[in-house]
N, C-alpha and C. Protein backbone atom coordinates (compact mmCIF):
# COMPACT_ATOMS: atom_id res chain seq x y z
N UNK A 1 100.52 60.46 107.68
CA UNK A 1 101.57 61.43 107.74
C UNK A 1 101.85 61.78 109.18
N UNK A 2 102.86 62.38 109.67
CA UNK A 2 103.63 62.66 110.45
C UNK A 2 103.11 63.93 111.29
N UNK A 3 102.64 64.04 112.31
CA UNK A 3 102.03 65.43 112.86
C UNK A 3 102.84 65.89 113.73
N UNK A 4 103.81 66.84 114.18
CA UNK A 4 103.64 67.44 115.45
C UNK A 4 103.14 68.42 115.98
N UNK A 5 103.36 68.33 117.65
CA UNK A 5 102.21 68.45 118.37
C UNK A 5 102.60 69.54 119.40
N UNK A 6 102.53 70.94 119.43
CA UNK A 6 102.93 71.52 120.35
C UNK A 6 102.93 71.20 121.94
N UNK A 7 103.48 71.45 123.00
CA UNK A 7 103.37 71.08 123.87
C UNK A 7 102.18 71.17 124.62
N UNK A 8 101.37 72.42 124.84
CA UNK A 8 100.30 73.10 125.44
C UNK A 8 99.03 71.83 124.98
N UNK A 9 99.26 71.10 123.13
CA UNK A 9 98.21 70.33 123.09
C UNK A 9 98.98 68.72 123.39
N UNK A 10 99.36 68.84 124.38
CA UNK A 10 99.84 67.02 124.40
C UNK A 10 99.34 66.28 124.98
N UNK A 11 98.30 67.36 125.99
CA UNK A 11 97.60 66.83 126.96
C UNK A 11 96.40 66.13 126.20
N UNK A 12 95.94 66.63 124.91
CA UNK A 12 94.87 65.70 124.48
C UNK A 12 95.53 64.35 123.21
N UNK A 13 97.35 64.28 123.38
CA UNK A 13 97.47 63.30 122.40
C UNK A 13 97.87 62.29 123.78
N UNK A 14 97.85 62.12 125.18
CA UNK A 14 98.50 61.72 126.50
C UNK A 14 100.00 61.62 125.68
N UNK A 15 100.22 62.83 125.68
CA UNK A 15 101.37 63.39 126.00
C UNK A 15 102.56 63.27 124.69
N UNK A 16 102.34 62.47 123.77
CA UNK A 16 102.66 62.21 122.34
C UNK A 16 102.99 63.73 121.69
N UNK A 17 104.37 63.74 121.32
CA UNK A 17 104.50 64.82 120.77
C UNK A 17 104.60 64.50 119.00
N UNK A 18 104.48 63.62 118.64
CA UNK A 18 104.46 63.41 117.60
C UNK A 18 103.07 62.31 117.36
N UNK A 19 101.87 62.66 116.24
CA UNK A 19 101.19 61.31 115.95
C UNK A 19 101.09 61.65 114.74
N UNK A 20 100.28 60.23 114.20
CA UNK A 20 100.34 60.36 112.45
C UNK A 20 98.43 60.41 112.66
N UNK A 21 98.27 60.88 111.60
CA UNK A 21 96.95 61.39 110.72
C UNK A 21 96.94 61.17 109.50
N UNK A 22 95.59 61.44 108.76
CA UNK A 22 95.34 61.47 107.34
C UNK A 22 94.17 62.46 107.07
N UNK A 23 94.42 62.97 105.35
CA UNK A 23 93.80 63.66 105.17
C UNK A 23 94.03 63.84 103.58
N UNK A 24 93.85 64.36 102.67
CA UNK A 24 93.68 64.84 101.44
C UNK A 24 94.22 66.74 101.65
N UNK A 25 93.56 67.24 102.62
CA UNK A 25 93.57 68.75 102.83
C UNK A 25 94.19 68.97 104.62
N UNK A 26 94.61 69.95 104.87
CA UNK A 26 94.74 70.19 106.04
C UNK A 26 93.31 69.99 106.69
N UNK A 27 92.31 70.37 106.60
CA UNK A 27 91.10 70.10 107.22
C UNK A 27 90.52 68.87 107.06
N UNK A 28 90.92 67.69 106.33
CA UNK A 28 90.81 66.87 106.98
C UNK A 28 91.67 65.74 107.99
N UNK A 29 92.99 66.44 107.49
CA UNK A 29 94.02 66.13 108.56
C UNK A 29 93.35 66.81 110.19
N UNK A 30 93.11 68.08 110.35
CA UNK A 30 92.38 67.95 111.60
C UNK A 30 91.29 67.49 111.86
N UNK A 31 90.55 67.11 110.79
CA UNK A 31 89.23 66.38 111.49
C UNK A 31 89.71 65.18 111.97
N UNK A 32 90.61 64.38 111.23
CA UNK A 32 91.14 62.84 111.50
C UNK A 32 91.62 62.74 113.28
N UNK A 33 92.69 63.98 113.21
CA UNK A 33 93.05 64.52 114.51
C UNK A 33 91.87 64.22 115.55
N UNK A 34 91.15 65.21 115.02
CA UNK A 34 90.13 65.40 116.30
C UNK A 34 88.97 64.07 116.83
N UNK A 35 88.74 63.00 115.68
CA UNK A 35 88.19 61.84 115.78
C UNK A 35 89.00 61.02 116.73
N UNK A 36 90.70 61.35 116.52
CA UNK A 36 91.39 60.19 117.34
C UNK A 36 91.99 61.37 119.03
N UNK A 37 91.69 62.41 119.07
CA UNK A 37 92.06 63.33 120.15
C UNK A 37 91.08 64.44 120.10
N UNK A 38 89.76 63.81 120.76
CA UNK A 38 88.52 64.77 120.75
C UNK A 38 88.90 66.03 121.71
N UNK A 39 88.67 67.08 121.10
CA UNK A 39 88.67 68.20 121.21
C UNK A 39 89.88 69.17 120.96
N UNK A 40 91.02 68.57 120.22
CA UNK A 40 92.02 69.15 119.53
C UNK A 40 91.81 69.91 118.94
N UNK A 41 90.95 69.61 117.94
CA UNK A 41 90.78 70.76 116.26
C UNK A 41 90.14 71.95 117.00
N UNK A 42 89.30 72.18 118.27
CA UNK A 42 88.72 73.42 118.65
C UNK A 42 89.41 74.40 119.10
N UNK A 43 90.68 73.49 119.45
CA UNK A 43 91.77 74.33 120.10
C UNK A 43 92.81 75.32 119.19
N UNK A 44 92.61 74.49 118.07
CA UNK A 44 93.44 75.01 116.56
C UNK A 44 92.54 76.13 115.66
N UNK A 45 91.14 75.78 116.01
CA UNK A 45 90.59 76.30 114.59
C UNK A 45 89.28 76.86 115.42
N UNK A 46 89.19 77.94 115.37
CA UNK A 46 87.78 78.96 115.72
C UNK A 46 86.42 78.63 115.09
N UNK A 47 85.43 78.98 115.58
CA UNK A 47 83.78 78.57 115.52
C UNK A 47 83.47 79.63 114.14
N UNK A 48 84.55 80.10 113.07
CA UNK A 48 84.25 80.54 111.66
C UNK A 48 85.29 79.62 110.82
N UNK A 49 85.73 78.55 111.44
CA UNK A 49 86.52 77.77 110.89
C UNK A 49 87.67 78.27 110.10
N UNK A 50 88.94 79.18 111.17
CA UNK A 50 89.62 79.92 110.54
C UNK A 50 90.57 79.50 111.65
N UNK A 51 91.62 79.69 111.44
CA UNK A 51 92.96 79.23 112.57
C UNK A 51 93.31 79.95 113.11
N UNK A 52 93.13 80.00 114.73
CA UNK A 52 92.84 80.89 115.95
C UNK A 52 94.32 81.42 115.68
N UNK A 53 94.42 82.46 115.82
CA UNK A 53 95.78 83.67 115.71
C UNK A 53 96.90 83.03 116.19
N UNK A 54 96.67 82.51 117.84
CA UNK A 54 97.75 82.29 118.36
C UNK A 54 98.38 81.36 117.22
N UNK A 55 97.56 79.90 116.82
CA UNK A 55 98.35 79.13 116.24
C UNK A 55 98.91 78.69 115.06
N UNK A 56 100.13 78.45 114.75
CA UNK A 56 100.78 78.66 113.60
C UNK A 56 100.84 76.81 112.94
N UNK A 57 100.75 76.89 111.46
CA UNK A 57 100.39 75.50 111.20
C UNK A 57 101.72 75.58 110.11
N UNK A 58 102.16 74.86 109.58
CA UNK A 58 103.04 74.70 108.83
C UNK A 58 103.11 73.38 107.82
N UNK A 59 103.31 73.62 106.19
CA UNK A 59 103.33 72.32 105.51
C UNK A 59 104.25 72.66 104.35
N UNK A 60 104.90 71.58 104.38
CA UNK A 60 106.48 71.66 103.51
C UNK A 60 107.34 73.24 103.91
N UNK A 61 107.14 72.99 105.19
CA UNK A 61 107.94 74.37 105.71
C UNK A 61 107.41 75.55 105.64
N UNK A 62 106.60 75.61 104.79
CA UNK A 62 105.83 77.34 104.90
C UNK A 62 104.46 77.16 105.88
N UNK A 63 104.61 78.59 106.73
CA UNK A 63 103.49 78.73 107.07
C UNK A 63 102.00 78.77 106.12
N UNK A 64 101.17 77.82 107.08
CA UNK A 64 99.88 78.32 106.33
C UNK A 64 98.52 78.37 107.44
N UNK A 65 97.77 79.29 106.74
CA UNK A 65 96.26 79.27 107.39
C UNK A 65 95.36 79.04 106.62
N UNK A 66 95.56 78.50 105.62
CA UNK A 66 94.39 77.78 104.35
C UNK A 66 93.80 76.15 105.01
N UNK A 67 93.10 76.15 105.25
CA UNK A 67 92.77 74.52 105.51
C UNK A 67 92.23 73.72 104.38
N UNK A 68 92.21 74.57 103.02
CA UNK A 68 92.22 73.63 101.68
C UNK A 68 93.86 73.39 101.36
N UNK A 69 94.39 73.52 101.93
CA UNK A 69 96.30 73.27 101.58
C UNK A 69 96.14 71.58 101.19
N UNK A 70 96.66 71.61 99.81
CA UNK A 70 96.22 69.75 99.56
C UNK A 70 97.51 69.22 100.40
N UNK A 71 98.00 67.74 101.19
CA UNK A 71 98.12 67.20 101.40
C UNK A 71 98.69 66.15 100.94
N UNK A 72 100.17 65.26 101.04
CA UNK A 72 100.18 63.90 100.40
C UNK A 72 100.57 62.93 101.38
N UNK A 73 100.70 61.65 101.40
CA UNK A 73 100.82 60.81 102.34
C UNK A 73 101.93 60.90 103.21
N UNK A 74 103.28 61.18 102.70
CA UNK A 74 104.58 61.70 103.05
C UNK A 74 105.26 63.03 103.89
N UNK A 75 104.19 64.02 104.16
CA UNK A 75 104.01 65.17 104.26
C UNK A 75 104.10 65.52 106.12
N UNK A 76 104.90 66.27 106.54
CA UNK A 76 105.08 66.25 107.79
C UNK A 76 104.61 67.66 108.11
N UNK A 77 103.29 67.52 109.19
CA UNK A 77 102.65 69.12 109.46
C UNK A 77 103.31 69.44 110.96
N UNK A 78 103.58 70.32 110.84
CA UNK A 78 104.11 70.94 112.29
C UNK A 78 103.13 72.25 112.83
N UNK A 79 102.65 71.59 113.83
CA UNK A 79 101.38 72.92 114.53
C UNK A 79 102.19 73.41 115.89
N UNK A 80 102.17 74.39 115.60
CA UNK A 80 103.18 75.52 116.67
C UNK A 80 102.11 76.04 117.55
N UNK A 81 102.39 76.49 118.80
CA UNK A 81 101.55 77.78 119.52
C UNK A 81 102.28 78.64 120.08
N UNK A 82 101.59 80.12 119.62
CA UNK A 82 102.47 80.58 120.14
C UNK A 82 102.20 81.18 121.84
N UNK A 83 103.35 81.80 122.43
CA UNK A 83 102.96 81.50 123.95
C UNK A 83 103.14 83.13 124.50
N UNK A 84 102.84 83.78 125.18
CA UNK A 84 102.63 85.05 125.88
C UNK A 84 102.26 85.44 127.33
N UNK A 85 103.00 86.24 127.70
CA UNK A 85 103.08 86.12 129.16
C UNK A 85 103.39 87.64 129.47
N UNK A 86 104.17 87.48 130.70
CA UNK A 86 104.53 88.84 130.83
C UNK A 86 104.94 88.94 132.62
């Protein structure tokens, strides 16, 4: 399936704003991620395995923060970050 890739993480796809993955669940769509762009998923998902605030994940258009969200081969995930400054 179809991933995109916010900008802030492109630096670990060299620079690919779009790659494909697999998975059954969102969590193993980021593990797949993180096997082929080591150290991605840490950047997405916190050390209680919950999806760090800033970032927003999306599947069939709705937001989600479930990482059991099932998955089908066809399925295009869009991972957002959001950005803050001042």
């Amino acid at each position: 399936m179809r991933v995109l890739i916010p900008s802030p993480l492109q630096s670990y796809t060299a620079g690919a704003r779009r790659v494909t993955a697999s998975g059954e669940t969102l969590r193993m769509l980021l593990d797949d991620l993180d096997r082929r762009f080591p150290g991605i998923r840490f950047r997405m998902i916190d050390e209680q395995d919950n999806v760090r605030p800033h970032m927003m994940i999306y599947v069939r258009g709705e937001r989600t923060r479930n990482l059991n969200t099932a998955l089908a081969d066809h399925e295009e995930v869009v991972i957002m970050q959001a950005l803050s400054g001042g």
